[in-house]
Protein backbone atom coordinates (compact mmCIF):
# COMPACT_ATOMS: atom_id res chain seq x y z
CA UNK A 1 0.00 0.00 0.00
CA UNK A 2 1.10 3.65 -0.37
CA UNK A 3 2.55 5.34 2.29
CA UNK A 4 2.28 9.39 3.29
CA UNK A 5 5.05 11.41 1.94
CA UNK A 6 7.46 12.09 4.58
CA UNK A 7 8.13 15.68 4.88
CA UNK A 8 11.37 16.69 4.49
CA UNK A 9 11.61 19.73 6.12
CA UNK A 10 9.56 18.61 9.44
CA UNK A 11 11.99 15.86 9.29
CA UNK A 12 15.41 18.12 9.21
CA UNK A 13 13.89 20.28 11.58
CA UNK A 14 13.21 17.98 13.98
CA UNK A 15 16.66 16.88 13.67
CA UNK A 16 17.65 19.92 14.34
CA UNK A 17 19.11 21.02 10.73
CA UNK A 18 18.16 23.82 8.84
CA UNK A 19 15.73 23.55 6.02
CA UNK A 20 15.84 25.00 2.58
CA UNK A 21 13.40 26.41 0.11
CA UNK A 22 13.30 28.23 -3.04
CA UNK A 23 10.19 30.60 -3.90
CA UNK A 24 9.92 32.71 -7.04
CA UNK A 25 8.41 29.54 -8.46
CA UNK A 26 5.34 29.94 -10.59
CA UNK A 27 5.26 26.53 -12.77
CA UNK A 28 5.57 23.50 -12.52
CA UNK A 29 8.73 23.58 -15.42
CA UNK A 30 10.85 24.97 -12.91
CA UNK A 31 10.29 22.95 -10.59
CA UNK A 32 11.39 20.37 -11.94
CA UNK A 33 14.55 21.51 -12.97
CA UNK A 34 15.19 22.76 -9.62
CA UNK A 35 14.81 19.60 -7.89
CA UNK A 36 17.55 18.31 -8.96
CA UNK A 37 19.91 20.47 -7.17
CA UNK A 38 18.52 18.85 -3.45
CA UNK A 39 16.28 21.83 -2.11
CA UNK A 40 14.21 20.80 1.08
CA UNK A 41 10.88 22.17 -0.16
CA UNK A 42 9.58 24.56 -3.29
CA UNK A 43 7.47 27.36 -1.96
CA UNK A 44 4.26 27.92 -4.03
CA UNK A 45 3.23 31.59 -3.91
CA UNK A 46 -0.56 32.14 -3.60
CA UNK A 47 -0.50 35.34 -1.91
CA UNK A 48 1.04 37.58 -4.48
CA UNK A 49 0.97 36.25 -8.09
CA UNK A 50 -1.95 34.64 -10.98
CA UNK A 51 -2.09 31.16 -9.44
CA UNK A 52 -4.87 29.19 -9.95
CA UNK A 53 -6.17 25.79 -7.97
CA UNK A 54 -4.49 23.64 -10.92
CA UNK A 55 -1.40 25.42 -10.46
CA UNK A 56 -1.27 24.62 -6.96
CA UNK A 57 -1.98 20.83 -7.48
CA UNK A 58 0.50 20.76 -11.20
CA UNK A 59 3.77 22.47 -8.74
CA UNK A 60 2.92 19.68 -6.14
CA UNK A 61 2.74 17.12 -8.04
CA UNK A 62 6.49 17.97 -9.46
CA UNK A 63 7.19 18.64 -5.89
CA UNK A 64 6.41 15.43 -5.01
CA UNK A 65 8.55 13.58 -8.22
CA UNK A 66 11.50 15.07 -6.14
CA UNK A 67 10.16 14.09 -2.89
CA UNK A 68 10.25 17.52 -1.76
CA UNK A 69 7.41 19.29 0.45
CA UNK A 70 5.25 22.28 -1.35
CA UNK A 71 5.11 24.83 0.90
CA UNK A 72 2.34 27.18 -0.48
CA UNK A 73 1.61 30.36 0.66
CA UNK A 74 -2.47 31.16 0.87
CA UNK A 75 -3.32 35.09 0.82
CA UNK A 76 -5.66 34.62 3.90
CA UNK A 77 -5.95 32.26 7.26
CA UNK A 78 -8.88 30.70 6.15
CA UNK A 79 -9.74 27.29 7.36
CA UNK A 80 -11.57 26.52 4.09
CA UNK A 81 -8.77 28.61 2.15
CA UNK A 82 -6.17 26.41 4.07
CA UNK A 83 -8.24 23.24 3.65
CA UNK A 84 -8.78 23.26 0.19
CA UNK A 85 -5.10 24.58 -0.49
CA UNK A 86 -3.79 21.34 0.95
CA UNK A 87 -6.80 19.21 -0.42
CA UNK A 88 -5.33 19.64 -4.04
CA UNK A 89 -1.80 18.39 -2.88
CA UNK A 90 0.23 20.67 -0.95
CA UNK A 91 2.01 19.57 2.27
CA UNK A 92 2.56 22.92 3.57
CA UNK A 93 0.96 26.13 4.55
CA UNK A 94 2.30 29.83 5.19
CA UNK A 95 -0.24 31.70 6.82
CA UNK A 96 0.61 35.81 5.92
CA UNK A 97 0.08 38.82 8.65
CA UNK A 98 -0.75 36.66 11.86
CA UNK A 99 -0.52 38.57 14.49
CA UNK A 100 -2.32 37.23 17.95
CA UNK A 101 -2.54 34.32 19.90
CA UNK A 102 -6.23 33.84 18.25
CA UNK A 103 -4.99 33.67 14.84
CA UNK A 104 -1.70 31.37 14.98
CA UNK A 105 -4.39 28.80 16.80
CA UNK A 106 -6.92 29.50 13.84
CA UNK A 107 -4.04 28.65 11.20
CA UNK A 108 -2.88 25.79 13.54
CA UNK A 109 -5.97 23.79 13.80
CA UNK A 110 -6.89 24.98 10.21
CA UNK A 111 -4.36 22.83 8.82
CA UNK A 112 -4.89 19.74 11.25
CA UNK A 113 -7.58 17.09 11.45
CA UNK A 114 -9.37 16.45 14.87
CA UNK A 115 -8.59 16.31 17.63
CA UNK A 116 -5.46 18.97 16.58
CA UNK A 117 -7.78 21.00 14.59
CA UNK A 118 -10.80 20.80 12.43
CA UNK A 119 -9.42 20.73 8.80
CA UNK A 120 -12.34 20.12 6.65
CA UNK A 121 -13.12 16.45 6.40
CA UNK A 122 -12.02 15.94 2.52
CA UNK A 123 -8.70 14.60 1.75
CA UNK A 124 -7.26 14.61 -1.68
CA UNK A 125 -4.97 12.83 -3.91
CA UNK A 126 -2.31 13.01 -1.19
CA UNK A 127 -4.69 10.47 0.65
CA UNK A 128 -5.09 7.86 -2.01
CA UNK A 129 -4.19 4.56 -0.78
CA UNK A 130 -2.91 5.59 2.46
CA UNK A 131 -3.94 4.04 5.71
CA UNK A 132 -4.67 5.42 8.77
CA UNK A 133 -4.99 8.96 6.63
CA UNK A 134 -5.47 11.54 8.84
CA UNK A 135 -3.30 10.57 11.76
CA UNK A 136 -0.31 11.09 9.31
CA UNK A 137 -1.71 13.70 7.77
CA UNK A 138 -1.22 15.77 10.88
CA UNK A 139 2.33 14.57 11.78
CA UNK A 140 3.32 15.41 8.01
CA UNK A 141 1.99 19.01 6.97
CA UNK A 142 3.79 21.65 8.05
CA UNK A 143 2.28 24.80 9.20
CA UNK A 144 4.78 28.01 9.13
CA UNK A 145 2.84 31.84 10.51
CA UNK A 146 4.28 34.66 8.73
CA UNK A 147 5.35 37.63 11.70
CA UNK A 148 5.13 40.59 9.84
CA UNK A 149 3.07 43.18 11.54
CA UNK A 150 4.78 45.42 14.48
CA UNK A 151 1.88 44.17 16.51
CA UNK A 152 2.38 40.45 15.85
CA UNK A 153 6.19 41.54 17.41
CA UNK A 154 4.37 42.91 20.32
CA UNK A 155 2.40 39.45 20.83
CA UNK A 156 5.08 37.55 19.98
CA UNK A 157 5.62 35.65 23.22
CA UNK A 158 1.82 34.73 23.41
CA UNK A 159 1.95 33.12 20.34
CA UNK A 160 5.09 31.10 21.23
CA UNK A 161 3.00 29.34 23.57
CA UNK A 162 1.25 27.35 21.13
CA UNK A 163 1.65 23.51 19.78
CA UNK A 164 1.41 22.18 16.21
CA UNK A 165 3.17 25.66 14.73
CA UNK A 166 5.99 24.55 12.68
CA UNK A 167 7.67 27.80 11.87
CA UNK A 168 7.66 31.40 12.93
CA UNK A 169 8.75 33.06 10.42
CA UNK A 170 10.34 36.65 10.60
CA UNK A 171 9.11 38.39 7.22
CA UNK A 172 11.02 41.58 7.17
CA UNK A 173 9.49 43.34 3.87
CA UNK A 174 6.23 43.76 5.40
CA UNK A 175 7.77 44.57 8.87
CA UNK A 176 9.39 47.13 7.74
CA UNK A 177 6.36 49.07 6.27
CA UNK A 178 4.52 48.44 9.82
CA UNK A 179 7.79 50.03 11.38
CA UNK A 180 7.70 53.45 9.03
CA UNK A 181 10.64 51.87 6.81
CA UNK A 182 8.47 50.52 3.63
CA UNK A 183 10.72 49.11 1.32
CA UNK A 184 13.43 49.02 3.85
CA UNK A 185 13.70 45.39 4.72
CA UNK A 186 17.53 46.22 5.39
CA UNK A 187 17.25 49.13 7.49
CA UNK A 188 19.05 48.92 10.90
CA UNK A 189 16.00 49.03 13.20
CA UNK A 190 14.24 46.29 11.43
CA UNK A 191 17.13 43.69 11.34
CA UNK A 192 17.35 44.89 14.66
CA UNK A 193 14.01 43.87 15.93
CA UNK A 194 14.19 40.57 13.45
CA UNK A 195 17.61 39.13 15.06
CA UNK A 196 15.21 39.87 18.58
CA UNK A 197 12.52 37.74 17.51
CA UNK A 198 14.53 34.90 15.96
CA UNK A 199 16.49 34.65 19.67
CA UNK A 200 13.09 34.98 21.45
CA UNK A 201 11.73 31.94 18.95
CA UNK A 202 14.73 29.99 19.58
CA UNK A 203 14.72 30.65 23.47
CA UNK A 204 11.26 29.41 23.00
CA UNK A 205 12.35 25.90 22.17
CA UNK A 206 10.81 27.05 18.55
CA UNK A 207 11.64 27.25 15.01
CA UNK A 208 12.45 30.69 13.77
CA UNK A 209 12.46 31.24 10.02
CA UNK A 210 13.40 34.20 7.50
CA UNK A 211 13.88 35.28 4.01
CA UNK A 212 18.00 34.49 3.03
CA UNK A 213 20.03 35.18 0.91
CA UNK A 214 23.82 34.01 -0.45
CA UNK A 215 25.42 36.95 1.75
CA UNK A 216 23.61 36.82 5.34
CA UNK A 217 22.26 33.02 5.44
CA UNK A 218 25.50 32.12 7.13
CA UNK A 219 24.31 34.87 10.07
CA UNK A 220 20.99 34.12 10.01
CA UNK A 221 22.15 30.79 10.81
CA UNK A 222 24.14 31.45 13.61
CA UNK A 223 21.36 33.45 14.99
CA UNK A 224 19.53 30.63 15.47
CA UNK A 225 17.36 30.44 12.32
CA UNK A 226 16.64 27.50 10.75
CA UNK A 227 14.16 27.65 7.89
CA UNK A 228 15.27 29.40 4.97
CA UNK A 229 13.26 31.00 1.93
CA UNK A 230 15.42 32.16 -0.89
CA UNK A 231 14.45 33.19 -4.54
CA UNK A 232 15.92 31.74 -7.83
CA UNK A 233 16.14 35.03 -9.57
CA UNK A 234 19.01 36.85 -8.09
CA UNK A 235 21.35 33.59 -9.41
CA UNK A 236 19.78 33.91 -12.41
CA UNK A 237 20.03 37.67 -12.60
CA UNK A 238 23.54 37.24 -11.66
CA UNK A 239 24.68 34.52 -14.20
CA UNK A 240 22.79 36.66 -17.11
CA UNK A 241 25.24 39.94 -16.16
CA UNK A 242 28.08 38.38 -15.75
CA UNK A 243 27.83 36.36 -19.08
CA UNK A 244 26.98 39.55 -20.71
CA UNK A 245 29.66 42.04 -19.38
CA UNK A 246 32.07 39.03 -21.02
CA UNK A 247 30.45 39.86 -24.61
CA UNK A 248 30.44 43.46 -23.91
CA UNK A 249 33.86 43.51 -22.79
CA UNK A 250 35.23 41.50 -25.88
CA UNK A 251 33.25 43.94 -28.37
CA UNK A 252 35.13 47.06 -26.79
């Protein structure tokens, strides 16, 4: 019989490791060239972007050829939103601008089946075959909140308090505007109260989580953070210049 797809980021993180994955994805295409280069997860992005219920379940599935977890971002915490999001084959959920106690339970128990939660009672094609469904169902999907409101900062420790979260995550773009800083992810006062939170997650016994990069993953890390989104682009964007300043340079 089929088994459940183990989740390859709840596993790493339980182990302690950090966990990587890419976002920036909007087909399935890439996907599947990206998997080959041992990511821990794809992030799907269905808060900003034209993605459609088939997209979500398409990127899955290629998630799942690589046996990595699709971490998909919904643009609300919804239980039905969250429900049906993971009904047409993701494995994880990012739950945007949560900011109290009230609404990390909501996305919580949004994503689990009783008694953790109340997901609705339909199951999918990650179900197919699988015994004893739900019970692994809620040891496999991973739920990450998204702490990117000044006030979620402010309730921070209330939240920590919580089972069944998988990752707080520090999102510093929107942050930033919340702080008086928009479009200043980078300013000193918001990486200031970021590194804060990440030690207050990790003092929590919790997973903290950010948006990385090639030049400040290495100090994230050593912060304490352990889940990791990075985009695709910038190495692309990179590659592209550099290969073109060659040309340029040998034309004069």
């Amino acid at each position: 019989m089929p088994e459940y797809r183990e989740n390859r980021v709840k596993k790493k993180l339980k182990e302690g490791k950090s966990a990587t994955v890419v976002g920036g994805l909007n087909n399935p295409e890439i996907i599947d060239f990206m998997g080959q280069f041992g990511f821990d997860g794809m992030w799907i992005e269905g808060e900003h972007g034209p993605i459609t219920w088939e997209h979500v379940a398409q990127m899955s599935r290629a998630c799942d050829l690589w046996g990595m977890p699709s971490v998909c971002r919904v643009n609300s915490n919804e239980p039905w939103l969250i429900t049906r999001t993971l009904d047409v084959g993701a494995t994880g959920i990012v739950v945007p601008h949560v900011n109290t106690h009230e609404e990390a339970e909501q996305a919580a128990k949004s994503a689990r089946y009783g008694p953790l939660g109340y997901r609705g009672m339909g199951a999918g094609r990650q179900s197919y075959g699988v015994t004893d469904y739900y019970r692994k169902a809620n040891e496999q999907t991973l739920t990450v909140i998204l702490i990117e409101d000044i006030v979620a900062v402010e309730n921070l420790a209330e939240m920590l308090t919580l089972d069944n979260i998988d990752v707080y995550f520090m999102a510093p773009s929107d942050l930033a505007q919340t702080m008086g800083h928009t479009g200043g992810m980078n300013h000193p006062d918001v990486q200031a109260v970021v590194t804060r939170c990440i030690a207050q997650i990790v003092a929590a016994g919790k997973v903290a989580g950010t948006v990385a990069n090639d030049d400040n993953v290495e100090d994230y890390i050593e912060k304490g953070a352990r889940f990791f989104l990075t985009s695709w682009q910038p190495w692309i964007a990179r590659g592209a210049n550099q290969y073109l300043s060659k040309v340029a340079a040998k034309e004069g």
